[in-house]
C-alpha atoms as a PDB file:
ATOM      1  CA  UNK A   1      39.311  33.964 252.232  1.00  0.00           C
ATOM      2  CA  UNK A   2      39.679  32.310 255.488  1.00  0.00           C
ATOM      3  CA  UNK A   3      39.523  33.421 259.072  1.00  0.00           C
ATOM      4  CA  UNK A   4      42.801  35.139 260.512  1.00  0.00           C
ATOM      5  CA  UNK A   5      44.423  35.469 263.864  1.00  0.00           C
ATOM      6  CA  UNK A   6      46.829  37.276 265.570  1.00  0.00           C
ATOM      7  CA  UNK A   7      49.534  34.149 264.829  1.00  0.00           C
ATOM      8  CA  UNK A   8      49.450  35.598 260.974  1.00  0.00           C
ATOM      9  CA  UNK A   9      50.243  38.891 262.253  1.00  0.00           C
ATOM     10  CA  UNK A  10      53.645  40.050 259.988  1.00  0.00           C
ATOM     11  CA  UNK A  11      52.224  37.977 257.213  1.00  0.00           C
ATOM     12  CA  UNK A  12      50.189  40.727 255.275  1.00  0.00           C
ATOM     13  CA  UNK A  13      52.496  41.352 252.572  1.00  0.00           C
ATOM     14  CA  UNK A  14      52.236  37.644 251.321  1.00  0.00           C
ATOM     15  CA  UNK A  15      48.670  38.244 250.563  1.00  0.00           C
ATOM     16  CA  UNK A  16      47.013  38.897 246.903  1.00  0.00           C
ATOM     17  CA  UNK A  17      44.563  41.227 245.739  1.00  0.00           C
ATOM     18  CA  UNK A  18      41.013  39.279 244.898  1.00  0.00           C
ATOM     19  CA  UNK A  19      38.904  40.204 242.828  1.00  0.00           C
ATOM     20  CA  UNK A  20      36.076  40.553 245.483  1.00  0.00           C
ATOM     21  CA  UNK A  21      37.639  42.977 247.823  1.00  0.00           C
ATOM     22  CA  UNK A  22      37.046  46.483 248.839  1.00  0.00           C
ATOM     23  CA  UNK A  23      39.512  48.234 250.207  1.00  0.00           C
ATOM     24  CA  UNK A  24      39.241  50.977 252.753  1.00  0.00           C
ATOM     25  CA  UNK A  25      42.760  52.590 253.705  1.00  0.00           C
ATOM     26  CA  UNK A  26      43.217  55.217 256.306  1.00  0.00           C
ATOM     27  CA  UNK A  27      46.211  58.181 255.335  1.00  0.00           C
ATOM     28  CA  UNK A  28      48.359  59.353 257.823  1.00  0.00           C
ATOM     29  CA  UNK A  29      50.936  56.547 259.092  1.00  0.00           C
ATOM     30  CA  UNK A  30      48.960  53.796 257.026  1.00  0.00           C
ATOM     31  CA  UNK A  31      49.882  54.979 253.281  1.00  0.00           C
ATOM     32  CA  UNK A  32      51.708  57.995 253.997  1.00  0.00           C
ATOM     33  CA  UNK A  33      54.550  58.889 256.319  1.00  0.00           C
ATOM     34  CA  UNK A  34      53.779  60.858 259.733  1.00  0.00           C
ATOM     35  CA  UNK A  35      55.153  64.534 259.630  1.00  0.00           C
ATOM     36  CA  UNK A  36      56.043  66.737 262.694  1.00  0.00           C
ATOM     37  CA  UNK A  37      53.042  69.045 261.261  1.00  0.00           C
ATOM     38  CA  UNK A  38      50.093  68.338 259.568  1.00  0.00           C
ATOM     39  CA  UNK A  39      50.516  70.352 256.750  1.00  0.00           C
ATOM     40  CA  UNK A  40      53.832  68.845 255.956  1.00  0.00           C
ATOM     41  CA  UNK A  41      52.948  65.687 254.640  1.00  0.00           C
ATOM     42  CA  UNK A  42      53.984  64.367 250.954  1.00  0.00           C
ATOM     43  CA  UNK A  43      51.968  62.527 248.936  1.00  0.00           C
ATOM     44  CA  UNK A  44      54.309  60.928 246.460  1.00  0.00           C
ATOM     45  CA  UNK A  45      52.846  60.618 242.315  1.00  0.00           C
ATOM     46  CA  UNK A  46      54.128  56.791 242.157  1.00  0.00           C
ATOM     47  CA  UNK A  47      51.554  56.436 245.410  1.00  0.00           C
ATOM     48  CA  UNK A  48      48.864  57.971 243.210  1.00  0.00           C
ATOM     49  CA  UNK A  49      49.446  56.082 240.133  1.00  0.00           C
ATOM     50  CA  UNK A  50      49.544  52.648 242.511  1.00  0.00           C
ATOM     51  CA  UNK A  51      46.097  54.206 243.718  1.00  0.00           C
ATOM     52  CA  UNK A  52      44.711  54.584 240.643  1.00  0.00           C
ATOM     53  CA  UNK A  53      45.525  51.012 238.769  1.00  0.00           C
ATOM     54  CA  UNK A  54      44.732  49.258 241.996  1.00  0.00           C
ATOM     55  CA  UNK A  55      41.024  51.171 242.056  1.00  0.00           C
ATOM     56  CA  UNK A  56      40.625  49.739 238.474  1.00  0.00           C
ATOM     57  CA  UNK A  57      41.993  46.583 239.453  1.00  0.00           C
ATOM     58  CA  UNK A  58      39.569  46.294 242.177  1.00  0.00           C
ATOM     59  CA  UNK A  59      36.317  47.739 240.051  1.00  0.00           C
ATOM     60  CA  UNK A  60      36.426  50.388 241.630  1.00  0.00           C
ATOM     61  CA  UNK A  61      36.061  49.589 245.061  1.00  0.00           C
ATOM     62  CA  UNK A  62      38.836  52.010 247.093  1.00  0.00           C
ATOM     63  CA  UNK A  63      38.478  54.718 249.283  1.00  0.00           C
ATOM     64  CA  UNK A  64      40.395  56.459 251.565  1.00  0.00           C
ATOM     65  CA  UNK A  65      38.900  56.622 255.673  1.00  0.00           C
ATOM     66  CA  UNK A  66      40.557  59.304 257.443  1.00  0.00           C
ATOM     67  CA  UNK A  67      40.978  62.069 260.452  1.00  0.00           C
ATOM     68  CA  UNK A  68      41.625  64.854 257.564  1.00  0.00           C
ATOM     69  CA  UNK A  69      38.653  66.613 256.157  1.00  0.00           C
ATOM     70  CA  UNK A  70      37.490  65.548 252.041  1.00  0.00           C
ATOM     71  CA  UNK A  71      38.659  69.100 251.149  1.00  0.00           C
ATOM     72  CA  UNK A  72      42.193  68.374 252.861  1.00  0.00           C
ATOM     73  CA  UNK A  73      42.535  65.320 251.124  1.00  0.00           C
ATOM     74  CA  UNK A  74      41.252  66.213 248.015  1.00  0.00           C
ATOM     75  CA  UNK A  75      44.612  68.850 248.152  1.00  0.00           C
ATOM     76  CA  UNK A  76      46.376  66.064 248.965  1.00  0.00           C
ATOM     77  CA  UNK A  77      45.553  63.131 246.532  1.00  0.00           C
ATOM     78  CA  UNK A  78      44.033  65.905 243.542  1.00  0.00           C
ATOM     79  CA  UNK A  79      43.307  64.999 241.021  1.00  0.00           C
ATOM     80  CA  UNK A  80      42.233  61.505 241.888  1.00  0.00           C
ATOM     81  CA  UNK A  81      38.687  62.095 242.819  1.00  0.00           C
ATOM     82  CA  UNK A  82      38.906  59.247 244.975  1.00  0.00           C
ATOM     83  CA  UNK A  83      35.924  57.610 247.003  1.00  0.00           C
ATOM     84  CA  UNK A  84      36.722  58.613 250.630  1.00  0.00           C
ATOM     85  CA  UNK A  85      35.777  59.219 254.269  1.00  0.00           C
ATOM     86  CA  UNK A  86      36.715  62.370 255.747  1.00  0.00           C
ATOM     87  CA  UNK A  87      36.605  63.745 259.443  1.00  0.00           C
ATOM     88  CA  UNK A  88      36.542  60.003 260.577  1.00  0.00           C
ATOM     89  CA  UNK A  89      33.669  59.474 259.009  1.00  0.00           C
ATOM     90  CA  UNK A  90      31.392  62.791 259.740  1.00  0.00           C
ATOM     91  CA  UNK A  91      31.788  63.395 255.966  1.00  0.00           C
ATOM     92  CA  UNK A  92      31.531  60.979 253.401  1.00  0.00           C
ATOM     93  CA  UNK A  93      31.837  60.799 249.169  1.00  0.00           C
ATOM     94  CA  UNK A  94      30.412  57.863 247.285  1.00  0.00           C
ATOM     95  CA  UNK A  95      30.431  57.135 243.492  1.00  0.00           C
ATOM     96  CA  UNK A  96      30.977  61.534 243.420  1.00  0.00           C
ATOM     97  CA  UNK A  97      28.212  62.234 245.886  1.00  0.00           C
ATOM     98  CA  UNK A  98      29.309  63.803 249.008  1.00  0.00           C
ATOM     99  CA  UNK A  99      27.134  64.252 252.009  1.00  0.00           C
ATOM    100  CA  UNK A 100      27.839  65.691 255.492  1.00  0.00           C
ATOM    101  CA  UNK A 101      26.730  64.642 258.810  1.00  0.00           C
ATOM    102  CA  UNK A 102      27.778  67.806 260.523  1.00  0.00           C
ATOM    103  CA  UNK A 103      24.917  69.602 261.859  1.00  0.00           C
ATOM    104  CA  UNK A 104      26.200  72.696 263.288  1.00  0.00           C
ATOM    105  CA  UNK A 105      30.369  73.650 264.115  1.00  0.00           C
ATOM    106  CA  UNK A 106      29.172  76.909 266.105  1.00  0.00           C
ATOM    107  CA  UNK A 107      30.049  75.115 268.845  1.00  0.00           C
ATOM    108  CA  UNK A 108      33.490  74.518 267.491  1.00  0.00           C
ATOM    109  CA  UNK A 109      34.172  77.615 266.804  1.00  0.00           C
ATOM    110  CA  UNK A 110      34.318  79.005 270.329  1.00  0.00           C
ATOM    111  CA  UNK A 111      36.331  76.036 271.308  1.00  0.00           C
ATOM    112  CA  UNK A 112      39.296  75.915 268.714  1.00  0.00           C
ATOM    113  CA  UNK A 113      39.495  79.698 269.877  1.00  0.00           C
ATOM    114  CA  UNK A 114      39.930  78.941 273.716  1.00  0.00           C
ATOM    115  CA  UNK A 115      42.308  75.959 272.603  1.00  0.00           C
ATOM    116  CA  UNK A 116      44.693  78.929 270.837  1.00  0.00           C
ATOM    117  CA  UNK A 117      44.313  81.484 273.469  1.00  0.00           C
ATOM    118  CA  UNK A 118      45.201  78.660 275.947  1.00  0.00           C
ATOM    119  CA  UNK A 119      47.903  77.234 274.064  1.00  0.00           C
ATOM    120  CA  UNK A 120      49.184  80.117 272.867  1.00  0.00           C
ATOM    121  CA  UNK A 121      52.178  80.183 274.439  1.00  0.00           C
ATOM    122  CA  UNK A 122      52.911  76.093 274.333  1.00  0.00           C
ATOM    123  CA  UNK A 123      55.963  75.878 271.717  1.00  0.00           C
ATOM    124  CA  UNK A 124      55.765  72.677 269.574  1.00  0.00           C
ATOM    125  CA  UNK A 125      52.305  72.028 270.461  1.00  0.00           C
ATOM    126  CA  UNK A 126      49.898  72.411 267.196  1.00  0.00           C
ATOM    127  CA  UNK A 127      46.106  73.520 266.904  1.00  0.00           C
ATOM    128  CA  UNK A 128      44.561  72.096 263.911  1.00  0.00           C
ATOM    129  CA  UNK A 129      41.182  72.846 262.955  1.00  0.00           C
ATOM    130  CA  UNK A 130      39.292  70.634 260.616  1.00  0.00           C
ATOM    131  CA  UNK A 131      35.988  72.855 260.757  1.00  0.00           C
ATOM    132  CA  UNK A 132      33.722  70.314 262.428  1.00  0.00           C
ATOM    133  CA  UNK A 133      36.602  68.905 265.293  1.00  0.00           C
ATOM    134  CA  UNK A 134      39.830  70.013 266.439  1.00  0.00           C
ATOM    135  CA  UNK A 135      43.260  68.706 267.298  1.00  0.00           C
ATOM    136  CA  UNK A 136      46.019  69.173 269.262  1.00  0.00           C
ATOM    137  CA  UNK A 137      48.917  67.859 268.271  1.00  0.00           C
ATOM    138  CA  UNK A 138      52.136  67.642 270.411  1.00  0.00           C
ATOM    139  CA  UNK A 139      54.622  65.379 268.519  1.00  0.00           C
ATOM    140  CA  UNK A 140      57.298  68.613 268.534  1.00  0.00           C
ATOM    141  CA  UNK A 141      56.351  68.829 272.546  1.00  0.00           C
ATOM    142  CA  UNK A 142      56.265  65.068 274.222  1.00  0.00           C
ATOM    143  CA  UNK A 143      56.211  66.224 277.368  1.00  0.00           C
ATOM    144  CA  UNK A 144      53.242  68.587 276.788  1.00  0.00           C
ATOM    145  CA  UNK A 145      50.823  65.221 276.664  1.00  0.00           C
ATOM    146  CA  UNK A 146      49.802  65.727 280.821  1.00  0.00           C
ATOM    147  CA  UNK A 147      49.258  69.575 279.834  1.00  0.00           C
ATOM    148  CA  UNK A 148      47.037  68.799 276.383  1.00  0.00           C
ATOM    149  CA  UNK A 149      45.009  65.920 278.600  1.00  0.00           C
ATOM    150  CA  UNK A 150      43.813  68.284 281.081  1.00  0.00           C
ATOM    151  CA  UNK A 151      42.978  70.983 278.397  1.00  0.00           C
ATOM    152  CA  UNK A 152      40.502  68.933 276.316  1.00  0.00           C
ATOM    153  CA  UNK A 153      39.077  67.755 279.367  1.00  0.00           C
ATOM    154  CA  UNK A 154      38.335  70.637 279.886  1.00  0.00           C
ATOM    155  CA  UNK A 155      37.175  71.746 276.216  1.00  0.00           C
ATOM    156  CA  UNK A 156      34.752  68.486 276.546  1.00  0.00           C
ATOM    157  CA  UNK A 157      32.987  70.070 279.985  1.00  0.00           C
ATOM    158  CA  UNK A 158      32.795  73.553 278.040  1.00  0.00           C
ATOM    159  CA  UNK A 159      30.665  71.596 274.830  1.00  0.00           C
ATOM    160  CA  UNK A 160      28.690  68.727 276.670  1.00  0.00           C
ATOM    161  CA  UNK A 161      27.304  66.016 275.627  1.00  0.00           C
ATOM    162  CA  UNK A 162      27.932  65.039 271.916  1.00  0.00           C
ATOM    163  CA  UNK A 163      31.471  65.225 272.294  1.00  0.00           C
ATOM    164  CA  UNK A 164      34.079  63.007 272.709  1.00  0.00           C
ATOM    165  CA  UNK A 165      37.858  62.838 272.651  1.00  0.00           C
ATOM    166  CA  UNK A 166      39.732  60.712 270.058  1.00  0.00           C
ATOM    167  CA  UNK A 167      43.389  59.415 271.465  1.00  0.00           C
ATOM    168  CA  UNK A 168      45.845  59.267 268.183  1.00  0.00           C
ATOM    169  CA  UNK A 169      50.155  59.541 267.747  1.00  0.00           C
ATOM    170  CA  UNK A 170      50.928  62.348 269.681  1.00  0.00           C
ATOM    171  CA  UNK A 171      47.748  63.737 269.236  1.00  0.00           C
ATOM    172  CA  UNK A 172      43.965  64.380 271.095  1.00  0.00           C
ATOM    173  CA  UNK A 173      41.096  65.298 269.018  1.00  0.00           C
ATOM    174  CA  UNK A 174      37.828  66.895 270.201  1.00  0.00           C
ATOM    175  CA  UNK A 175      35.223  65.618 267.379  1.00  0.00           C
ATOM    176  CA  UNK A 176      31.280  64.515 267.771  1.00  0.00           C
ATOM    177  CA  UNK A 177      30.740  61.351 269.427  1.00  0.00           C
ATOM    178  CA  UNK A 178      28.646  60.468 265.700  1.00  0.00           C
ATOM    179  CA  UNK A 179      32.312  60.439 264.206  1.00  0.00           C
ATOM    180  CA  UNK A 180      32.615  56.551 263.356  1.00  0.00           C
ATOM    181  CA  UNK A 181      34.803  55.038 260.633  1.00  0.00           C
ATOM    182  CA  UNK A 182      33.068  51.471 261.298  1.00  0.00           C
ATOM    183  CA  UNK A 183      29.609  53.551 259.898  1.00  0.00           C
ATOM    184  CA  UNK A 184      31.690  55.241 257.135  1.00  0.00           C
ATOM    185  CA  UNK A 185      32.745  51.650 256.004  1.00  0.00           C
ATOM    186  CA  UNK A 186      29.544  49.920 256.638  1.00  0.00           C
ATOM    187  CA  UNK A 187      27.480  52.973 254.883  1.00  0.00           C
ATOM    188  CA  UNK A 188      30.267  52.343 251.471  1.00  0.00           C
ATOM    189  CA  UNK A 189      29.327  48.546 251.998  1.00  0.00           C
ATOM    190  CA  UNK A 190      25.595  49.175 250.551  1.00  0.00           C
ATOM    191  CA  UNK A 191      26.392  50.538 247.756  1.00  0.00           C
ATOM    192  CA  UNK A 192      28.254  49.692 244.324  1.00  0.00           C
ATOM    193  CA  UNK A 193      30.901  48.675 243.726  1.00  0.00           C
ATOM    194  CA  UNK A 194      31.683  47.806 247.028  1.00  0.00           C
ATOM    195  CA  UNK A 195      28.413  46.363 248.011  1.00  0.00           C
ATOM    196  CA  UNK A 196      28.840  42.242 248.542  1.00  0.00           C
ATOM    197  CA  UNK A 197      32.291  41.933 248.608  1.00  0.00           C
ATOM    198  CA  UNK A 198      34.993  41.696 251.517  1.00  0.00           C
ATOM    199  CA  UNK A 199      36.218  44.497 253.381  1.00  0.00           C
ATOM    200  CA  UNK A 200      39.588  45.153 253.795  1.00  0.00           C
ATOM    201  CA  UNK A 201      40.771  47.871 256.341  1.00  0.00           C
ATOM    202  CA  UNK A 202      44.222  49.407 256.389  1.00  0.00           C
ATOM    203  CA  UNK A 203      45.167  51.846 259.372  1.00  0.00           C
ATOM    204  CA  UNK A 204      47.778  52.600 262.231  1.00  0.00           C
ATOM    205  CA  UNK A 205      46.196  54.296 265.254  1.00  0.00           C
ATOM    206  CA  UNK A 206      43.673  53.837 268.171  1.00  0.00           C
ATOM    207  CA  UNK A 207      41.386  56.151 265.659  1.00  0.00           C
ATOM    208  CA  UNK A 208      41.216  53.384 263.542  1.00  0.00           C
ATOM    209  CA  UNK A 209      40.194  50.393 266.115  1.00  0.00           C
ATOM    210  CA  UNK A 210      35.939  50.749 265.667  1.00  0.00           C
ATOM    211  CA  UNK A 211      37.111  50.116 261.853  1.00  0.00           C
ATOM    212  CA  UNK A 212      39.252  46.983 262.784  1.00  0.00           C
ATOM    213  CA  UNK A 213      36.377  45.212 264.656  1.00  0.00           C
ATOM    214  CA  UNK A 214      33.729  46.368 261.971  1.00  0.00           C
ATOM    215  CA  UNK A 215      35.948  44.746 259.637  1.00  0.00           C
ATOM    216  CA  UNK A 216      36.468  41.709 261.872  1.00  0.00           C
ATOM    217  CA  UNK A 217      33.239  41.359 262.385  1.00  0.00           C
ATOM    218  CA  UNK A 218      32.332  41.383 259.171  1.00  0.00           C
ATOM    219  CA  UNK A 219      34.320  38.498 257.930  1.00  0.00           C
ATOM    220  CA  UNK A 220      36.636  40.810 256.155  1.00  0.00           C
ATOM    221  CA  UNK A 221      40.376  41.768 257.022  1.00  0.00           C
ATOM    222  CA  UNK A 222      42.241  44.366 259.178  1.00  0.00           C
ATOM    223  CA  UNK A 223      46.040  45.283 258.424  1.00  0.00           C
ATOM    224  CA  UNK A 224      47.682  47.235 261.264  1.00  0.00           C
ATOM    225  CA  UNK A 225      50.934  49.004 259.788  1.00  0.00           C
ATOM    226  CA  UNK A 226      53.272  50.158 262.160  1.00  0.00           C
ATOM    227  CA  UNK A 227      55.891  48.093 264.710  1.00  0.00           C
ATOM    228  CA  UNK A 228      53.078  48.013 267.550  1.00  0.00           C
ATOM    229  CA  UNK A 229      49.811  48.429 268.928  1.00  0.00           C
ATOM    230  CA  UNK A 230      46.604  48.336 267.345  1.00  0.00           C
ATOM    231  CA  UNK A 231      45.322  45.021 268.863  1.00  0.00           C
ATOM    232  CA  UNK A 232      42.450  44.374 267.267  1.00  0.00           C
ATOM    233  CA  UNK A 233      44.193  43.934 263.238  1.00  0.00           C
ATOM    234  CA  UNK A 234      44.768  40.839 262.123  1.00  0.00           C
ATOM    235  CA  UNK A 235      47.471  40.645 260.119  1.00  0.00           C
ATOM    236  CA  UNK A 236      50.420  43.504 260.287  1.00  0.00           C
ATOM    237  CA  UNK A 237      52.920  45.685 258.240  1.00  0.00           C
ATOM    238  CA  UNK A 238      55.716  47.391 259.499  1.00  0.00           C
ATOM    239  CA  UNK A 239      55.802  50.559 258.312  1.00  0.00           C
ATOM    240  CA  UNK A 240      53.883  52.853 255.660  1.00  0.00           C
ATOM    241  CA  UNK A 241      56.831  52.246 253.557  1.00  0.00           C
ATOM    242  CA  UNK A 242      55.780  48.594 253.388  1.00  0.00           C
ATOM    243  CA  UNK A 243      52.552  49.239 253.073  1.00  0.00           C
ATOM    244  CA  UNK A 244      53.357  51.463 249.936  1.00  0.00           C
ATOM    245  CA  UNK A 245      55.164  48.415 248.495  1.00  0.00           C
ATOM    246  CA  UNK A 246      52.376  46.350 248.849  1.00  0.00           C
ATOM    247  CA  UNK A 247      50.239  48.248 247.328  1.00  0.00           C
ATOM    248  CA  UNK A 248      52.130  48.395 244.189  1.00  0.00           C
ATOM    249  CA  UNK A 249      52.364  44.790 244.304  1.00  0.00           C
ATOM    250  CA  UNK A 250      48.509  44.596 244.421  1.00  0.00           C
ATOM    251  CA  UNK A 251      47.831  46.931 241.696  1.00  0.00           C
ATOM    252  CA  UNK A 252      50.601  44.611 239.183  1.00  0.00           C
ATOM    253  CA  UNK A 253      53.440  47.203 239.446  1.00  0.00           C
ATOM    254  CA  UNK A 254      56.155  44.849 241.084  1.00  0.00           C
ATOM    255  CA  UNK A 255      58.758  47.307 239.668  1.00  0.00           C
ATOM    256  CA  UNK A 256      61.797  47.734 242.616  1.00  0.00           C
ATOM    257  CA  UNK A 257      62.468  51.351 244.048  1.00  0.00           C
ATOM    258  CA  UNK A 258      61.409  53.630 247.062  1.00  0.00           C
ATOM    259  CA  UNK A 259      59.027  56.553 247.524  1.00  0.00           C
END
C-alpha cells in the first residue's frame, strides 16, 4: 500500500481489506454511535458478526483500542473475546492474556469522590469512573464545559504529577499520563498475528491522535470517522454508520440494510 495524504481524505470506503493488515478500531463514535450517557450505548449483533468474519478474514489480527475499561467492553461486545485495548491503553489483552499497567487507583479513589461531591448538584453533567481514570462528561450540559475545565484542573493539582487530562466529545478525562494508545498498538505489533503486517487505525476523537501518528509513522493507515477534526488521519469516513458499512464490506458481507 502506498503513502496517503490528506487530498484522499473521504476516500476510505473505496479501500479493500489485504491480507497483511491489522486492524486496530477504537468504539465509541468510530464503530458505534455516541449516546447522551455512557451506559446507553448499543452494540448491534450484525456489528458483531461483521467483527467476527472480518477477524478471520484478517488471521486474526483485530482488536478493539478504547477509553472504556476490558471489563466494560467485554459487556459490551460478549461473547466475542476479542483482542483489545482498554483504558486507552493502561490495560491490554493479547492472544487471551490480559495484563494491567495500573499500579495503584488509591489515588483515584479520593478524586472521583471530590468530582461527585463537587458536581453533585450539576444536572446533565456525568461522573464516570473506569477504576483507574475518571470522566466527566457534559454532552446533556454544553454550557457546563468552562465549569468541568476548571474542576479537573483542579483534580490534576490535588494528584500531581502522573496525571494528565485527556480532551474528548463533550468530555474531560483525568487518567495517568502512561495511558497511550500509540504503545497499546505498537506493544500488539510484536506479537502474532499482528506482528509484520500494516497497521490500520480507526478512531474519531483527540483521544485517538498519538494512535494516528503511530500509525502514520509507521507506514500504516489512519481513518478518521466523523464530519471533522482529527487532523492527523489520512483518509476519512463520515459517520460510524459508514464506518459500520465498511466493515461489512471488508469482512465479504456486501448484503444492503442499516444497523
Amino acid at each position: 500500500m502506498g503513502r496517503y495524504d490528506n487530498s484522499t481524505v473521504s476516500a476510505a470506503h473505496d479501500l479493500d481489506a489485504r491480507s497483511d493488515w491489522a486492524l486496530f478500531l477504537d468504539v465509541d463514535g468510530t464503530i458505534v454511535d455516541i449516546a447522551a450517557r455512557p451506559e446507553d450505548v448499543v452494540v448491534h449483533p450484525r456489528l458483531q458478526a461483521t467483527l467476527l468474519r472480518l477477524r478471520e478474514r484478517l488471521g486474526g489480527a483485530l482488536a478493539l483500542v478504547s477509553g472504556r475499561s476490558i471489563a466494560t467492553l467485554d459487556s459490551l461486545f460478549a461473547p466475542l473475546g476479542l483482542d483489545m485495548a482498554g483504558l486507552h491503553g493502561l490495560e491490554v489483552r493479547i492472544n487471551g492474556e490480559q495484563r494491567s499497567h495500573v499500579e495503584s487507583e488509591a489515588s483515584m479513589r479520593g478524586i472521583v469522590n471530590y468530582l461527585r461531591l463537587e458536581t453533585a448538584g450539576w444536572e446533565g453533567v456525568i461522573v464516570e469512573d473506569k477504576g483507574a481514570t475518571v470522566a466527566l462528561h457534559y454532552r446533556l450540559a454544553p454550557d457546563s464545559r468552562g465549569s468541568v475545565e476548571q474542576l479537573l484542573a483542579q483534580a490534576i493539582t490535588i494528584l500531581g504529577a502522573g496525571y494528565r487530562i485527556q480532551t474528548g466529545k463533550f468530555v474531560y478525562e483525568v487518567l495517568p499520563g502512561k495511558a497511550d494508545k500509540a504503545a497499546a498498538i505498537r506493544d500488539f505489533m510484536r506479537h502474532p498475528p499482528y506482528l509484520g503486517r500494516q497497521p490500520i487505525f480507526a478512531g474519531d476523537d483527540d483521544t485517538d491522535d498519538c494512535a494516528f501518528a503511530m500509525v502514520n509513522d509507521s507506514g500504516g493507515l489512519s481513518i478518521g470517522v466523523g464530519p471533522r477534526g482529527q487532523p492527523l488521519a489520512r483518509l476519512r469516513l463520515m459517520s460510524p454508520v459508514i464506518m459500520r458499512r465498511w466493515l461489512e464490506g471488508l469482512a465479504g458481507d456486501l448484503s444492503a440494510g442499516r444497523f
